[in-house]
PDB file of N, CA and C in Angstrom:
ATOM      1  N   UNK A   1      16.471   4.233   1.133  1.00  0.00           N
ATOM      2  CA  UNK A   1      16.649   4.617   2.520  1.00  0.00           C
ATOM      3  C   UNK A   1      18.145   4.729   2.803  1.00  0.00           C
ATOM      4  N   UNK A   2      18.383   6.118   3.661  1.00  0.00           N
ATOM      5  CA  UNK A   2      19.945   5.662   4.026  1.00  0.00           C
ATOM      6  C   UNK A   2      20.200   4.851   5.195  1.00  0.00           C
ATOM      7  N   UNK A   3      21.485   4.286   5.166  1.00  0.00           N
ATOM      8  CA  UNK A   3      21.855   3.308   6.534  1.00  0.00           C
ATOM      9  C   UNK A   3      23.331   3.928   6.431  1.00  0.00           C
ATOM     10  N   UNK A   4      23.274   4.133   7.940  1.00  0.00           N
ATOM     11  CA  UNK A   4      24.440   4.742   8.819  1.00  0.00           C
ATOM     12  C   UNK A   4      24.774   3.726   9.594  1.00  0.00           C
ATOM     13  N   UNK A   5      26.101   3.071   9.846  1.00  0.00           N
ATOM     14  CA  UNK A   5      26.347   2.338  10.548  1.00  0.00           C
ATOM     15  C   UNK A   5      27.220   2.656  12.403  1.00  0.00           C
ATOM     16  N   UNK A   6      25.884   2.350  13.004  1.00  0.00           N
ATOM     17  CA  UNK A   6      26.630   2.474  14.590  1.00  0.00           C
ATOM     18  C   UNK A   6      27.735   1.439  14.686  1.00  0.00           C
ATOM     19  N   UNK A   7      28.572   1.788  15.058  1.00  0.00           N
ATOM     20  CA  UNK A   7      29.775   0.906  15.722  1.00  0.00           C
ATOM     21  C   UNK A   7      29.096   0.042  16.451  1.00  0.00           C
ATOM     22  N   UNK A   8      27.955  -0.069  17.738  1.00  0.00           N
ATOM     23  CA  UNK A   8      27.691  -1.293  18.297  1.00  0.00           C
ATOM     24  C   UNK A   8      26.577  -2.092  17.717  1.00  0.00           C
ATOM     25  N   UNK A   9      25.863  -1.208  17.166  1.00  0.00           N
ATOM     26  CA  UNK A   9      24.689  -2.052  16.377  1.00  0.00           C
ATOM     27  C   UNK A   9      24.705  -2.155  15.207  1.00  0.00           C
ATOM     28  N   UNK A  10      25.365  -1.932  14.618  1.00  0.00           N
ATOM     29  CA  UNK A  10      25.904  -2.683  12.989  1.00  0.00           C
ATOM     30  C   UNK A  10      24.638  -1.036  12.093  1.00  0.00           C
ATOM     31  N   UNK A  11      24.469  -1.435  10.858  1.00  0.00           N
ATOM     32  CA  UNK A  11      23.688  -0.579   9.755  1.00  0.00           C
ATOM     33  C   UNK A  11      22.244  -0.970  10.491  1.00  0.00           C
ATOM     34  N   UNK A  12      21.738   0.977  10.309  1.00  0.00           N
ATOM     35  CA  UNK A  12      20.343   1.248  10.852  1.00  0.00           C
ATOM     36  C   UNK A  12      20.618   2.554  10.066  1.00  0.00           C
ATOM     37  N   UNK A  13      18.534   2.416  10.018  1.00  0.00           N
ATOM     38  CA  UNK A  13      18.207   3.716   9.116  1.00  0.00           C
ATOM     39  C   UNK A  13      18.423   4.796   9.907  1.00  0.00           C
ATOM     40  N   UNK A  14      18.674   6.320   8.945  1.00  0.00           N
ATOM     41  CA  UNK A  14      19.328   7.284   8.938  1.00  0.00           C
ATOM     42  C   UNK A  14      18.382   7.497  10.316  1.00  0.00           C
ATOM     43  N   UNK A  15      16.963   7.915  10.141  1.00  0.00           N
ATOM     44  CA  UNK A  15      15.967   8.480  10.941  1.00  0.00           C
ATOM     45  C   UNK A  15      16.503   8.020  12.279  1.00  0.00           C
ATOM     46  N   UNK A  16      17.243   7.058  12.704  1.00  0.00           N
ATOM     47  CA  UNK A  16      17.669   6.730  14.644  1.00  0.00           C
ATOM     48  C   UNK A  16      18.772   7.287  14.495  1.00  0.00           C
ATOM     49  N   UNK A  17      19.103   8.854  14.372  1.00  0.00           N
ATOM     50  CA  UNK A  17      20.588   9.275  14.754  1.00  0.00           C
ATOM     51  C   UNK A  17      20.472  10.882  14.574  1.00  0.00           C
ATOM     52  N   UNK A  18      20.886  11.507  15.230  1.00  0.00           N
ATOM     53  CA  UNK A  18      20.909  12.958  15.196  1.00  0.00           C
ATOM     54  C   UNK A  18      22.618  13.187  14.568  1.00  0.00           C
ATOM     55  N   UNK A  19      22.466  14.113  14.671  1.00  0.00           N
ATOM     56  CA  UNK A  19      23.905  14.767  14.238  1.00  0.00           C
ATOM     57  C   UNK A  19      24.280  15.637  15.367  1.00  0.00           C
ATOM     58  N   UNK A  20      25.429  15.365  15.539  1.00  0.00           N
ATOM     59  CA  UNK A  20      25.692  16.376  16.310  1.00  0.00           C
ATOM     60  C   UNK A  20      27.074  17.386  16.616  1.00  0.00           C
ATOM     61  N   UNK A  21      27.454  17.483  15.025  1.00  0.00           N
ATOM     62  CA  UNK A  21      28.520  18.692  14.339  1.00  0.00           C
ATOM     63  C   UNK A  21      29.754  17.674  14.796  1.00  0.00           C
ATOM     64  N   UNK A  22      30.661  18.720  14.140  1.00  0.00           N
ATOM     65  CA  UNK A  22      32.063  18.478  13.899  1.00  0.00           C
ATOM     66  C   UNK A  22      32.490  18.623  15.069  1.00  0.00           C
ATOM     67  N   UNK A  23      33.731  16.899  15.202  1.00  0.00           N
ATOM     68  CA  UNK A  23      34.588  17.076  15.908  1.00  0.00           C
ATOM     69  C   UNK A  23      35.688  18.359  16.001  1.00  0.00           C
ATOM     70  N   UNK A  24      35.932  19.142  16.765  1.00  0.00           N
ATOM     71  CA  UNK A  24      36.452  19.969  17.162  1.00  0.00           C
ATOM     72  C   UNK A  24      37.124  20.093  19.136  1.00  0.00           C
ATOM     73  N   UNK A  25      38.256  20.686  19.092  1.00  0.00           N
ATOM     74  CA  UNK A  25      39.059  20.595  20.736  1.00  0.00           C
ATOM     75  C   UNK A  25      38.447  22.144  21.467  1.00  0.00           C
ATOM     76  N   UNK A  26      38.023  21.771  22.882  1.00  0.00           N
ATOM     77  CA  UNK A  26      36.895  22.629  23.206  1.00  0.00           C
ATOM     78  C   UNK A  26      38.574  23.511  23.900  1.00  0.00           C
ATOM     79  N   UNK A  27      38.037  24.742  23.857  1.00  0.00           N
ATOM     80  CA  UNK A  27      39.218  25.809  24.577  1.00  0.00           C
ATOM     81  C   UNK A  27      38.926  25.635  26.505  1.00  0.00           C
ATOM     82  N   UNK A  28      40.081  25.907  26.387  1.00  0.00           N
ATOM     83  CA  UNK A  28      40.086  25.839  28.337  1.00  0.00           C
ATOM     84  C   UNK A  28      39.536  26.711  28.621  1.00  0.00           C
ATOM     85  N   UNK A  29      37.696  26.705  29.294  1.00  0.00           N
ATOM     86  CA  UNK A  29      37.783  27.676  30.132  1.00  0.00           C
ATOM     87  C   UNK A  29      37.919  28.823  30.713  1.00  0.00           C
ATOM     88  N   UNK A  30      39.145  27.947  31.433  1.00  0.00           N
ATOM     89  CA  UNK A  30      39.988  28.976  32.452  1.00  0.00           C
ATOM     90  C   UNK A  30      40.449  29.628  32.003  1.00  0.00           C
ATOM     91  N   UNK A  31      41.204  29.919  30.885  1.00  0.00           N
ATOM     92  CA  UNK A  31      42.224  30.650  30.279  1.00  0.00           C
ATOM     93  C   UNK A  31      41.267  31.165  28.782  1.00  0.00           C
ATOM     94  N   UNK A  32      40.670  31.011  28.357  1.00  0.00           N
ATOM     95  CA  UNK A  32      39.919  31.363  26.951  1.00  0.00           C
ATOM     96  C   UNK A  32      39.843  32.502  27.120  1.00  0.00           C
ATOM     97  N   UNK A  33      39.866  33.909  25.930  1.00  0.00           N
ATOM     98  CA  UNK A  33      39.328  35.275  26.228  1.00  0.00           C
ATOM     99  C   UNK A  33      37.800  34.738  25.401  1.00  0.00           C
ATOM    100  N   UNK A  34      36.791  35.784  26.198  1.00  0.00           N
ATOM    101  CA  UNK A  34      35.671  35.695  25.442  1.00  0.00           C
ATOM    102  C   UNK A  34      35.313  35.568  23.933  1.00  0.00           C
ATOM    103  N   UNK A  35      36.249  36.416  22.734  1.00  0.00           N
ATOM    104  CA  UNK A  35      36.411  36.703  21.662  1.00  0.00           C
ATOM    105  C   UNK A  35      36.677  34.933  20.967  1.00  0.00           C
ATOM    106  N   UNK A  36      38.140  34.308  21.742  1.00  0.00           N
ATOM    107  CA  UNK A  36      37.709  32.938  21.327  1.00  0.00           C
ATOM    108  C   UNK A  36      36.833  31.926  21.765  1.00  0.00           C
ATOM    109  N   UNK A  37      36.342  31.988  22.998  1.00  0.00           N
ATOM    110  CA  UNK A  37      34.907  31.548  23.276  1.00  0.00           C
ATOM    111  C   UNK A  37      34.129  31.244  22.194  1.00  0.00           C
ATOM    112  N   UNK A  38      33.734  32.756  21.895  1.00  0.00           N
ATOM    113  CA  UNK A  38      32.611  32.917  20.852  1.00  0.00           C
ATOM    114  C   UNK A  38      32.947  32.093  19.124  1.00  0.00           C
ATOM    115  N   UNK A  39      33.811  32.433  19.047  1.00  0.00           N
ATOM    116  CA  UNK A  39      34.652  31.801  18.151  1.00  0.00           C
ATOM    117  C   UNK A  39      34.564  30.226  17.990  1.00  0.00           C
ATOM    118  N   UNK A  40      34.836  29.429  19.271  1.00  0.00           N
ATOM    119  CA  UNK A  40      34.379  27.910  19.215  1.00  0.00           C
ATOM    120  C   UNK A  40      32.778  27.921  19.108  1.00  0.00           C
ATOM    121  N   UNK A  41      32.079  28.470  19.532  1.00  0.00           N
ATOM    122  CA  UNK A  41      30.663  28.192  19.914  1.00  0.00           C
ATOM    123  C   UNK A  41      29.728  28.736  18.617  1.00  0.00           C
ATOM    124  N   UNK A  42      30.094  29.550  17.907  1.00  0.00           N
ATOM    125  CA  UNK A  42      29.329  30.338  16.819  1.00  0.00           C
ATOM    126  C   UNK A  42      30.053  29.725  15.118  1.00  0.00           C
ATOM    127  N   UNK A  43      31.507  29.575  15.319  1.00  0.00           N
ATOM    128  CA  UNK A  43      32.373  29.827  14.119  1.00  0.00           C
ATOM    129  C   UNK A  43      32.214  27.688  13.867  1.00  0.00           C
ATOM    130  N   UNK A  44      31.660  27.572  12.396  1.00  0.00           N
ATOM    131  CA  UNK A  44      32.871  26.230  12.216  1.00  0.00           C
ATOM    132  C   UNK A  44      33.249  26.213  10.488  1.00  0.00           C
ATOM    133  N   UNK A  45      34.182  25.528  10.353  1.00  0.00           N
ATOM    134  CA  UNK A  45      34.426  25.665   9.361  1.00  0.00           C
ATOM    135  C   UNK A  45      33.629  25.356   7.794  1.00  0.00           C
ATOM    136  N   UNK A  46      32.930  24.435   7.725  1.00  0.00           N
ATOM    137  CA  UNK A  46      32.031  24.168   6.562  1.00  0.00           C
ATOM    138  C   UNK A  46      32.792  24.288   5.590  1.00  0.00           C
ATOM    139  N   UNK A  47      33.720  23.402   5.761  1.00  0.00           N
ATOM    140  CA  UNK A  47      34.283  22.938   4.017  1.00  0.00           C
ATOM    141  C   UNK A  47      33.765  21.829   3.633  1.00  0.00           C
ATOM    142  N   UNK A  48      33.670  21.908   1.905  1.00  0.00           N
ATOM    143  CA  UNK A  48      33.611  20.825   1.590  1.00  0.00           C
ATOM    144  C   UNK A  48      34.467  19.378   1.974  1.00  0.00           C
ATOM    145  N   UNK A  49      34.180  18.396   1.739  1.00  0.00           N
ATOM    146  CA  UNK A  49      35.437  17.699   2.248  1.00  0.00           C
ATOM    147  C   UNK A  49      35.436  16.584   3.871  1.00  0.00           C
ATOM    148  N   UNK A  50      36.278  16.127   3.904  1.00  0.00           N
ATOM    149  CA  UNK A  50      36.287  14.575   4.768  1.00  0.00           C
ATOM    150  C   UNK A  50      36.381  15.397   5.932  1.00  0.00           C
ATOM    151  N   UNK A  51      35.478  15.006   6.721  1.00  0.00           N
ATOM    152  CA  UNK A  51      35.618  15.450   8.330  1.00  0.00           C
ATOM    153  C   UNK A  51      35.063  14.069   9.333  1.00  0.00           C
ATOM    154  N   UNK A  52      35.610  14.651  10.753  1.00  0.00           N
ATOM    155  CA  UNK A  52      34.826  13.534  11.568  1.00  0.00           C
ATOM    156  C   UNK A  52      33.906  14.392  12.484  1.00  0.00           C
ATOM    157  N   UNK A  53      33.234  13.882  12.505  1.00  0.00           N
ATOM    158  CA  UNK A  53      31.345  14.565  13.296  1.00  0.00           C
ATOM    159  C   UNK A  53      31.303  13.710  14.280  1.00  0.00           C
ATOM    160  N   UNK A  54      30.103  14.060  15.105  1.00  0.00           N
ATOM    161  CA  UNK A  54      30.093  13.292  15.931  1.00  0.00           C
ATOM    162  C   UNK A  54      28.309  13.102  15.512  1.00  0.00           C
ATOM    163  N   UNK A  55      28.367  11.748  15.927  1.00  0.00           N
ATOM    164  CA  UNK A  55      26.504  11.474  15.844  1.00  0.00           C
ATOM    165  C   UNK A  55      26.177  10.406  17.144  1.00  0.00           C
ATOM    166  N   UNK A  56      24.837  10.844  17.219  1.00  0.00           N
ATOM    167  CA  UNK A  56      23.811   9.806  18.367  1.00  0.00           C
ATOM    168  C   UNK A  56      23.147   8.927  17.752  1.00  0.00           C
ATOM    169  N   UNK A  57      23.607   7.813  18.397  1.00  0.00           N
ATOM    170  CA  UNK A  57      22.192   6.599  17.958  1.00  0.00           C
ATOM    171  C   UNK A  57      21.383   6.740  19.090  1.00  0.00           C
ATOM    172  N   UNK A  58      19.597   6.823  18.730  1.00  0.00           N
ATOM    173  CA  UNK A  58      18.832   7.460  19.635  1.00  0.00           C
ATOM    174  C   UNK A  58      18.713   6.018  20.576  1.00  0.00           C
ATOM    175  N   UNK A  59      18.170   4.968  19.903  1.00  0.00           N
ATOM    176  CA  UNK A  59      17.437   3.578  20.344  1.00  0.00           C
ATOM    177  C   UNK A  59      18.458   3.021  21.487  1.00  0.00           C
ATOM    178  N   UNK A  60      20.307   3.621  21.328  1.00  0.00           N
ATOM    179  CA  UNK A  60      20.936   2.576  22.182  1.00  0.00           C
ATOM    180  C   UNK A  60      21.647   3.670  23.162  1.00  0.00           C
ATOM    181  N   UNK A  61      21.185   5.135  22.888  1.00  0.00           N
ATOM    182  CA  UNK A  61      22.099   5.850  23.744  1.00  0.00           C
ATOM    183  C   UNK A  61      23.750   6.432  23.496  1.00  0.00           C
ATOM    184  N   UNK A  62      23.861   5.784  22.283  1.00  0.00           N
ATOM    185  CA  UNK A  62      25.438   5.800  22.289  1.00  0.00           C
ATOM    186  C   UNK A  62      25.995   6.984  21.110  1.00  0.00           C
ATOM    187  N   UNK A  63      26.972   7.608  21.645  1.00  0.00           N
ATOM    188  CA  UNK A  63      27.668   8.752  20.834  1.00  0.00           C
ATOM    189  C   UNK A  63      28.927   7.763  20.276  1.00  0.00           C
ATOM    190  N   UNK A  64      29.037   8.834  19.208  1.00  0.00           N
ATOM    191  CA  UNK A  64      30.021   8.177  18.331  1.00  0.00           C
ATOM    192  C   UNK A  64      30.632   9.128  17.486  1.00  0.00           C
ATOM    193  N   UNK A  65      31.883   8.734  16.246  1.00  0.00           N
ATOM    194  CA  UNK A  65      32.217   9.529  15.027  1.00  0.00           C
ATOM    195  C   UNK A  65      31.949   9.309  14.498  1.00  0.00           C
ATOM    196  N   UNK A  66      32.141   9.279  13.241  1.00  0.00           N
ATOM    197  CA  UNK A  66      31.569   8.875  11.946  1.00  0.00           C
ATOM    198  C   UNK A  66      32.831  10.174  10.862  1.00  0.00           C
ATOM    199  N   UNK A  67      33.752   9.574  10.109  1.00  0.00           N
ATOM    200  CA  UNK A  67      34.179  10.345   9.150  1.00  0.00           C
ATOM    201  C   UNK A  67      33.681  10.562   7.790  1.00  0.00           C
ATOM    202  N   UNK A  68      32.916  11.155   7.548  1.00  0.00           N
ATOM    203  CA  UNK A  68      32.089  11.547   6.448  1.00  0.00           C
ATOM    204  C   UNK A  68      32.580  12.473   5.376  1.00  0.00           C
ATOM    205  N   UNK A  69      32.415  12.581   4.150  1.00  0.00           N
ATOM    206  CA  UNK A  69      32.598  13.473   2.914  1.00  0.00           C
ATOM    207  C   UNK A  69      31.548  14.031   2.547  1.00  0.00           C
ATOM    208  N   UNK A  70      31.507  15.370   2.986  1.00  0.00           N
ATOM    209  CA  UNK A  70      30.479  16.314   2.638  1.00  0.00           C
ATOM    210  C   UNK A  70      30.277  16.747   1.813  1.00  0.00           C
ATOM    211  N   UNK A  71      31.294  16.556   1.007  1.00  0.00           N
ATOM    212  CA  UNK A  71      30.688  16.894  -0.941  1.00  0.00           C
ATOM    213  C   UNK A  71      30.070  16.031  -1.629  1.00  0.00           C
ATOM    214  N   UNK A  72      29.974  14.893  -1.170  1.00  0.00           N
ATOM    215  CA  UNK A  72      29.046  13.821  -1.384  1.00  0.00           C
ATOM    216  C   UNK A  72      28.426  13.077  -0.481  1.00  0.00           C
ATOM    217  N   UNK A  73      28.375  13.254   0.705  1.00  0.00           N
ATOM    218  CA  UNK A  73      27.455  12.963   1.817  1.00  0.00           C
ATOM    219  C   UNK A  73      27.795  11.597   1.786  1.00  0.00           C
ATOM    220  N   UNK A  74      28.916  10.633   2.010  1.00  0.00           N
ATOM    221  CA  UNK A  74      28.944   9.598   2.001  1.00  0.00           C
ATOM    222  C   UNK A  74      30.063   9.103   3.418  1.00  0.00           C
ATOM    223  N   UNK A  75      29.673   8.388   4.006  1.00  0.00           N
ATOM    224  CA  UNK A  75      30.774   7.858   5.552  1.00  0.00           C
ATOM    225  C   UNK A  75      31.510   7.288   5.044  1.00  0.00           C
ATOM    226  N   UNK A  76      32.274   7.150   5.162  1.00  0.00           N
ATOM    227  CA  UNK A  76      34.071   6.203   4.964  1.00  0.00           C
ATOM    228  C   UNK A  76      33.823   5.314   6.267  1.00  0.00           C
ATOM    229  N   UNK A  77      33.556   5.891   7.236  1.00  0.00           N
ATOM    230  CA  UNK A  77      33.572   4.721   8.522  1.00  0.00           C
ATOM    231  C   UNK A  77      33.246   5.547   9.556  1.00  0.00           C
ATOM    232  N   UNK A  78      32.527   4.476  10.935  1.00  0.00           N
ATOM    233  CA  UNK A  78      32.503   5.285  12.053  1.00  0.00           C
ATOM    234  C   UNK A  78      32.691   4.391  13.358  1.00  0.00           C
ATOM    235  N   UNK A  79      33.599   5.070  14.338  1.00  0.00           N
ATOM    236  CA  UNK A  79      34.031   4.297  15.206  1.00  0.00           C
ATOM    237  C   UNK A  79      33.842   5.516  16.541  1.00  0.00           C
ATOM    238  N   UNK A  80      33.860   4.489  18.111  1.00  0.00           N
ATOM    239  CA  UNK A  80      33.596   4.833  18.984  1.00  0.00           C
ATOM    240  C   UNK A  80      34.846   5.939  19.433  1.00  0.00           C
ATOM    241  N   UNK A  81      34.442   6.979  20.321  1.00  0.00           N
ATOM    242  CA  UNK A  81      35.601   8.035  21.040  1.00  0.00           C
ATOM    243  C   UNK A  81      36.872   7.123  21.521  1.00  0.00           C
ATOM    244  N   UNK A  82      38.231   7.776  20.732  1.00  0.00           N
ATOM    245  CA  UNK A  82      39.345   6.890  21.416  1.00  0.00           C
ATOM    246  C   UNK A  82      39.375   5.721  20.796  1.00  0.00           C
ATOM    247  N   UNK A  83      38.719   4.935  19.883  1.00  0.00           N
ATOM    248  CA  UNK A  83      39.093   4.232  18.771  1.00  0.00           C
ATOM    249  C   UNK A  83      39.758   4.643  17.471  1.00  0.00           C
ATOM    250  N   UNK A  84      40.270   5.082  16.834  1.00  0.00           N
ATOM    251  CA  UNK A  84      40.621   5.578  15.969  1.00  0.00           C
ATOM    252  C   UNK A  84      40.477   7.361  14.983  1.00  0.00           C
ATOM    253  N   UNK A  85      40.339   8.018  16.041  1.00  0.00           N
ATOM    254  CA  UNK A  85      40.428   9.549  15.743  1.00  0.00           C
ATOM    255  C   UNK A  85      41.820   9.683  15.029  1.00  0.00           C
ATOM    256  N   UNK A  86      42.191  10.395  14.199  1.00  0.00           N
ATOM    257  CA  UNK A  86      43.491  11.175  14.237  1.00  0.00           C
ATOM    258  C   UNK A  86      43.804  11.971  15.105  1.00  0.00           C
ATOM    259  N   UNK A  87      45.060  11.981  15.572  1.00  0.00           N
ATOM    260  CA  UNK A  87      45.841  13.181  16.145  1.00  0.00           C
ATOM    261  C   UNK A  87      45.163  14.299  16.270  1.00  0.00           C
ATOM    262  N   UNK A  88      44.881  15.410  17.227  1.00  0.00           N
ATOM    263  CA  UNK A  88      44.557  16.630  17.038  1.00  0.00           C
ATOM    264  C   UNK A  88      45.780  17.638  16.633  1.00  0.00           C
TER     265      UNK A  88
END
């Protein structure tokens, strides 16, 4: 079984957590032309390689990151928004 660990509730099986894609900085709005609109909303990158995602734990409500390696599907760690992100 896999275990994903929520930041508030310690390791739980994979099945209580959705995914819910790569962290990415949403465009303003106000100022966006449609062309990059579409671009955030359709385009992501899919490299192999260490990214931070964002995932739901269903049972407690709570969103989170999680930095994961997608060439081997394995988390390095996952911590709450504003705990430890890198720099954009």
């Amino acid at each position: 079984m896999k275990i994903l660990t929520c930041p508030l509730n310690g390791p739980r099986p994979i099945q209580e957590f959705l995914f819910g894609g790569e962290l990415r900085t949403m465009p303003d709005g106000s100022t966006v032309s449609d062309e990059e609109w579409a671009d955030y909303v359709f385009h992501r990158e899919g490299q192999a390689g260490v990214q931070i995602e964002w995932w739901y734990h269903l049972p407690s409500g709570t969103w989170f990151l999680a930095e994961r390696d997608t060439a081997s599907d394995t988390i390095k760690r996952t911590f709450l928004h504003g705990e430890g992100e890198p720099d954009e």
